[in-house]
N, C-alpha and C. Protein backbone atom coordinates (compact mmCIF):
# COMPACT_ATOMS: atom_id res chain seq x y z
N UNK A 1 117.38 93.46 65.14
CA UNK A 1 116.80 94.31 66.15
C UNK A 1 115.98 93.45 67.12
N UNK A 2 116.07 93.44 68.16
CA UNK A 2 115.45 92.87 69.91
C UNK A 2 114.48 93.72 70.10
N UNK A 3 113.22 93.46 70.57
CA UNK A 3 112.37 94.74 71.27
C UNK A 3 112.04 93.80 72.47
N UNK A 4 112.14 94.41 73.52
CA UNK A 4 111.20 93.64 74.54
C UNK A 4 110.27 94.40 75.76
N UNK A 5 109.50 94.03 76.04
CA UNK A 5 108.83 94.81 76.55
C UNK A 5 108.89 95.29 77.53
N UNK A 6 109.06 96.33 78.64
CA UNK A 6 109.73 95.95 80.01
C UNK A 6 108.76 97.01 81.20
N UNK A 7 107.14 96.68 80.49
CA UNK A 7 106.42 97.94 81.19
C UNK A 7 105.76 97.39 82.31
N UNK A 8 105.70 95.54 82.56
CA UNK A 8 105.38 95.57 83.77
C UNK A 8 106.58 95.39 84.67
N UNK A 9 107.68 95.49 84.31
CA UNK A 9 108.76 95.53 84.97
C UNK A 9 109.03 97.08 85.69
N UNK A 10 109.42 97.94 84.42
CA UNK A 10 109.01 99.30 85.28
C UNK A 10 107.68 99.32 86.29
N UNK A 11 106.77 98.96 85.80
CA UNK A 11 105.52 99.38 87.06
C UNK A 11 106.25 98.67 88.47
N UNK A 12 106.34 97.39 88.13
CA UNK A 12 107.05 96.53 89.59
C UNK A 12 107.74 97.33 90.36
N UNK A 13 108.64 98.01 89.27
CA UNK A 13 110.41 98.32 90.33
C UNK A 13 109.29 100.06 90.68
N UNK A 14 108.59 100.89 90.18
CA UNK A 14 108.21 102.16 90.51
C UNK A 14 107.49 101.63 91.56
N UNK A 15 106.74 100.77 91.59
CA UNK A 15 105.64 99.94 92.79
C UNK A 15 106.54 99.93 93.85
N UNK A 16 107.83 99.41 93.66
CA UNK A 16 108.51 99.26 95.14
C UNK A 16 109.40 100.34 95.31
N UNK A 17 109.93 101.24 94.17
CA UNK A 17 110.31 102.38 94.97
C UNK A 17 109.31 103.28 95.98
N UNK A 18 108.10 102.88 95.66
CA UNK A 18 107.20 104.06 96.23
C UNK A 18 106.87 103.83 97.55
N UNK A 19 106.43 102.25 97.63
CA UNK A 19 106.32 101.48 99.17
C UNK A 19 107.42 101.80 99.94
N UNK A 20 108.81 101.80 99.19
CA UNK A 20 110.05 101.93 99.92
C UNK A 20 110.01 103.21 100.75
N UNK A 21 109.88 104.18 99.88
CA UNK A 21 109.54 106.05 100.49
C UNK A 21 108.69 105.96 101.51
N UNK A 22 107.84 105.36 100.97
CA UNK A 22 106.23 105.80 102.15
C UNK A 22 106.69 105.16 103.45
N UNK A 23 107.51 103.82 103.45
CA UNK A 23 107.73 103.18 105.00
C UNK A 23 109.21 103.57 105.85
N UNK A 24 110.00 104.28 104.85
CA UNK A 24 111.56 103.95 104.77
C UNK A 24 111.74 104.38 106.35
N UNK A 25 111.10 105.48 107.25
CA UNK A 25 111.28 105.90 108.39
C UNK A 25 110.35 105.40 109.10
N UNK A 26 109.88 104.41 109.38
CA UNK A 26 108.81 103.39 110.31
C UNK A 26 110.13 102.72 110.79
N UNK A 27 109.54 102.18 111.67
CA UNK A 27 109.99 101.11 112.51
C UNK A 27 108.99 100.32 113.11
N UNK A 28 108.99 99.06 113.81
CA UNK A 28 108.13 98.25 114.22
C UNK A 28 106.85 98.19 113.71
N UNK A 29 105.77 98.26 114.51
CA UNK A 29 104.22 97.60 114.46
C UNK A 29 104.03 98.82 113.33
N UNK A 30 104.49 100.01 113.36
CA UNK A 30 104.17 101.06 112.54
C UNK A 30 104.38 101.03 111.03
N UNK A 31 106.18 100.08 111.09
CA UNK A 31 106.28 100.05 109.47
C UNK A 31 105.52 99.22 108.88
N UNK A 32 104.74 98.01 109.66
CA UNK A 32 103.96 97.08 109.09
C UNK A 32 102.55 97.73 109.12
N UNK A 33 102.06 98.36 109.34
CA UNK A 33 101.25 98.61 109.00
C UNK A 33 101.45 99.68 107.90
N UNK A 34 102.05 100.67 107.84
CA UNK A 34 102.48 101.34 106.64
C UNK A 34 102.55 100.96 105.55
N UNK A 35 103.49 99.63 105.12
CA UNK A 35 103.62 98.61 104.59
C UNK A 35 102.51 98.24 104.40
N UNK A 36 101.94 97.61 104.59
CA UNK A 36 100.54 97.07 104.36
C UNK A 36 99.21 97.42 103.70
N UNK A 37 99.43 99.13 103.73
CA UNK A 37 98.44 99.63 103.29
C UNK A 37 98.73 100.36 102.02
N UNK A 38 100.41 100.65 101.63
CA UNK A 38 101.11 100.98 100.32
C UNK A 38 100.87 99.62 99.58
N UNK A 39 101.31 98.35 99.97
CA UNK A 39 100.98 97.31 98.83
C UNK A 39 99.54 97.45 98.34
N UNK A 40 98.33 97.53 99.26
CA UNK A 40 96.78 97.92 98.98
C UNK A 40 97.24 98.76 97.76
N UNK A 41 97.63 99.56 98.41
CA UNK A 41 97.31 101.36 97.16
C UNK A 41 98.28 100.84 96.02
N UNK A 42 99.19 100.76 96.24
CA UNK A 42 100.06 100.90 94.91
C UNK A 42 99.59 99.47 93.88
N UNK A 43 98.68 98.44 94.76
CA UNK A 43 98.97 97.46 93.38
C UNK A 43 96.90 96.88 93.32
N UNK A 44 96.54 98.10 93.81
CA UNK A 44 94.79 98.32 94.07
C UNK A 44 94.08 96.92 94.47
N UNK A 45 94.79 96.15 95.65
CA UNK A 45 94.20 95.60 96.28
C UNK A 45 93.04 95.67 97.36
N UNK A 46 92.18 94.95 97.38
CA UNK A 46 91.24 94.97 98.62
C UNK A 46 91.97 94.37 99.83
N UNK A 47 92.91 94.15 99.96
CA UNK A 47 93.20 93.73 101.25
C UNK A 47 94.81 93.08 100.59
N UNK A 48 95.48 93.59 102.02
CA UNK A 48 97.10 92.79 101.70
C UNK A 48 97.46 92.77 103.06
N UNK A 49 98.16 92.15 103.40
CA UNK A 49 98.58 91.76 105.08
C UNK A 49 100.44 91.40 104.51
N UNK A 50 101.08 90.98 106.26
CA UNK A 50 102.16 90.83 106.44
C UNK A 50 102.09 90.13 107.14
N UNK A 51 102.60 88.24 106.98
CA UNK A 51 102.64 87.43 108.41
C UNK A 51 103.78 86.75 108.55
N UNK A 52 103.58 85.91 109.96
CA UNK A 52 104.78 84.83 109.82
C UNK A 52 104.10 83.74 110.45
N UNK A 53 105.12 82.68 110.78
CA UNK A 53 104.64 81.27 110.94
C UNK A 53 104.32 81.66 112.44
N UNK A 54 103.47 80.98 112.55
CA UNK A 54 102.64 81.37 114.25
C UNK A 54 103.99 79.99 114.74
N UNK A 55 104.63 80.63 116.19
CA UNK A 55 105.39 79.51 116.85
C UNK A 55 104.69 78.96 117.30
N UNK A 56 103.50 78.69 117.61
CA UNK A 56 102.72 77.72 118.22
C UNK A 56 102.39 76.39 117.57
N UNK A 57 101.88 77.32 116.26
CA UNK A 57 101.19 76.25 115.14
C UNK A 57 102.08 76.38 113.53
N UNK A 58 102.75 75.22 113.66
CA UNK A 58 103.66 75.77 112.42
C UNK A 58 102.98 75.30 111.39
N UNK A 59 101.80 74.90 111.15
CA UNK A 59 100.88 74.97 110.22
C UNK A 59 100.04 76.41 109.88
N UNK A 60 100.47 77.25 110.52
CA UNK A 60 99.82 78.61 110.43
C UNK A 60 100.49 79.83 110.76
N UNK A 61 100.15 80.77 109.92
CA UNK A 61 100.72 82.31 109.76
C UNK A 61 99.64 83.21 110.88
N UNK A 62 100.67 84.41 111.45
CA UNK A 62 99.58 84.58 112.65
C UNK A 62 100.22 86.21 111.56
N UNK A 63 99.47 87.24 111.81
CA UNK A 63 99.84 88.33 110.38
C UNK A 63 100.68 89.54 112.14
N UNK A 64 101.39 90.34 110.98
CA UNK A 64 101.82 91.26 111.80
C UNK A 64 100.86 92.41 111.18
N UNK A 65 100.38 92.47 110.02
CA UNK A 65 99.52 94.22 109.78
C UNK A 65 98.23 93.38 108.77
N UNK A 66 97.13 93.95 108.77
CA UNK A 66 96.62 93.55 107.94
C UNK A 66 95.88 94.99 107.27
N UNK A 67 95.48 95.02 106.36
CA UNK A 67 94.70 95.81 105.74
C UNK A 67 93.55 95.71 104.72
N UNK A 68 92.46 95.96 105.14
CA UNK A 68 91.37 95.68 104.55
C UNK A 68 90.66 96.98 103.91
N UNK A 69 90.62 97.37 102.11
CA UNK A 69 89.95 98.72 101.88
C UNK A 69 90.32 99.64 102.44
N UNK A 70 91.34 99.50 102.36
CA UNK A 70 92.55 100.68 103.04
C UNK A 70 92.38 100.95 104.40
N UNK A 71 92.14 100.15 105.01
CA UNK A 71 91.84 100.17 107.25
C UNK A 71 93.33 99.39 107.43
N UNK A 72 93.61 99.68 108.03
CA UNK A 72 94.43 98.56 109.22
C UNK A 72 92.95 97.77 109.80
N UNK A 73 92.89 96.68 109.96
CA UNK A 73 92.13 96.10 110.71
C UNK A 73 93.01 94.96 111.66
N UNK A 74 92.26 94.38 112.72
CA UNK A 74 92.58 93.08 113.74
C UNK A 74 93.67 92.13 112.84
N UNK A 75 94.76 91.89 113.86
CA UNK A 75 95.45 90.54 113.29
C UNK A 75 94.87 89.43 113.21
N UNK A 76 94.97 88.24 112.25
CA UNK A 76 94.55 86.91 112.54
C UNK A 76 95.65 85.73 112.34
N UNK A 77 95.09 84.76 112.38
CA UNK A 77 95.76 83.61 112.25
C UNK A 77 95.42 82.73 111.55
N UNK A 78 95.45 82.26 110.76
CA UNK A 78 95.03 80.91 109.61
C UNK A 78 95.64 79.94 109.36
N UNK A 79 95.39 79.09 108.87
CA UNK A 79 95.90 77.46 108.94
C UNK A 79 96.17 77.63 107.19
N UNK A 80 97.79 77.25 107.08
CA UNK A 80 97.94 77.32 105.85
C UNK A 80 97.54 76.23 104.64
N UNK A 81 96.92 74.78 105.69
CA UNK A 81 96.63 74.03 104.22
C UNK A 81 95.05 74.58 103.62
N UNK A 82 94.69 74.48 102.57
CA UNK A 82 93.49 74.68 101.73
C UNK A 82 93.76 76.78 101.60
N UNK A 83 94.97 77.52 101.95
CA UNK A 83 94.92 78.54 102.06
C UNK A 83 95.10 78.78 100.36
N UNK A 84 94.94 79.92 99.90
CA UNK A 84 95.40 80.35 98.50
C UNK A 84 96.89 81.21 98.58
């Protein structure tokens, strides 16, 4: 007999069916922020964002949504060395 455990696996895959629902009819600046504030809720973060590599500075992510304590707040930009 095998047992294995597979309950943070279910939480994962229910975690992203649910983000999936909540954004599935967004589009643009809207689904990212939607997005942004379901990863917060569903995995009880203080803050989760969405970025990409800034074309300017390819040492740095410039964010498309951010969310802070469940706000949308201001985009930023950060320099990815010393980042976590």
């Amino acid at each position: 007999m095998i047992h294995e455990d597979i309950t943070d696996r279910r939480r994962t895959d229910n975690a992203i069916r649910n983000i999936a629902a909540g954004v599935s009819a967004k589009t643009g600046e809207s689904f990212f922020c939607d997005l942004v504030i379901y990863l917060a809720r569903v995995f009880g973060a203080d803050y989760a964002f969405v970025g990409v590599l800034d074309e300017k500075q390819a040492d740095s992510i410039r964010t498309q949504a951010v969310c802070a304590h469940g706000r949308i707040v201001s985009n930023i930009t950060y320099c990815l060395r010393g980042a976590p």
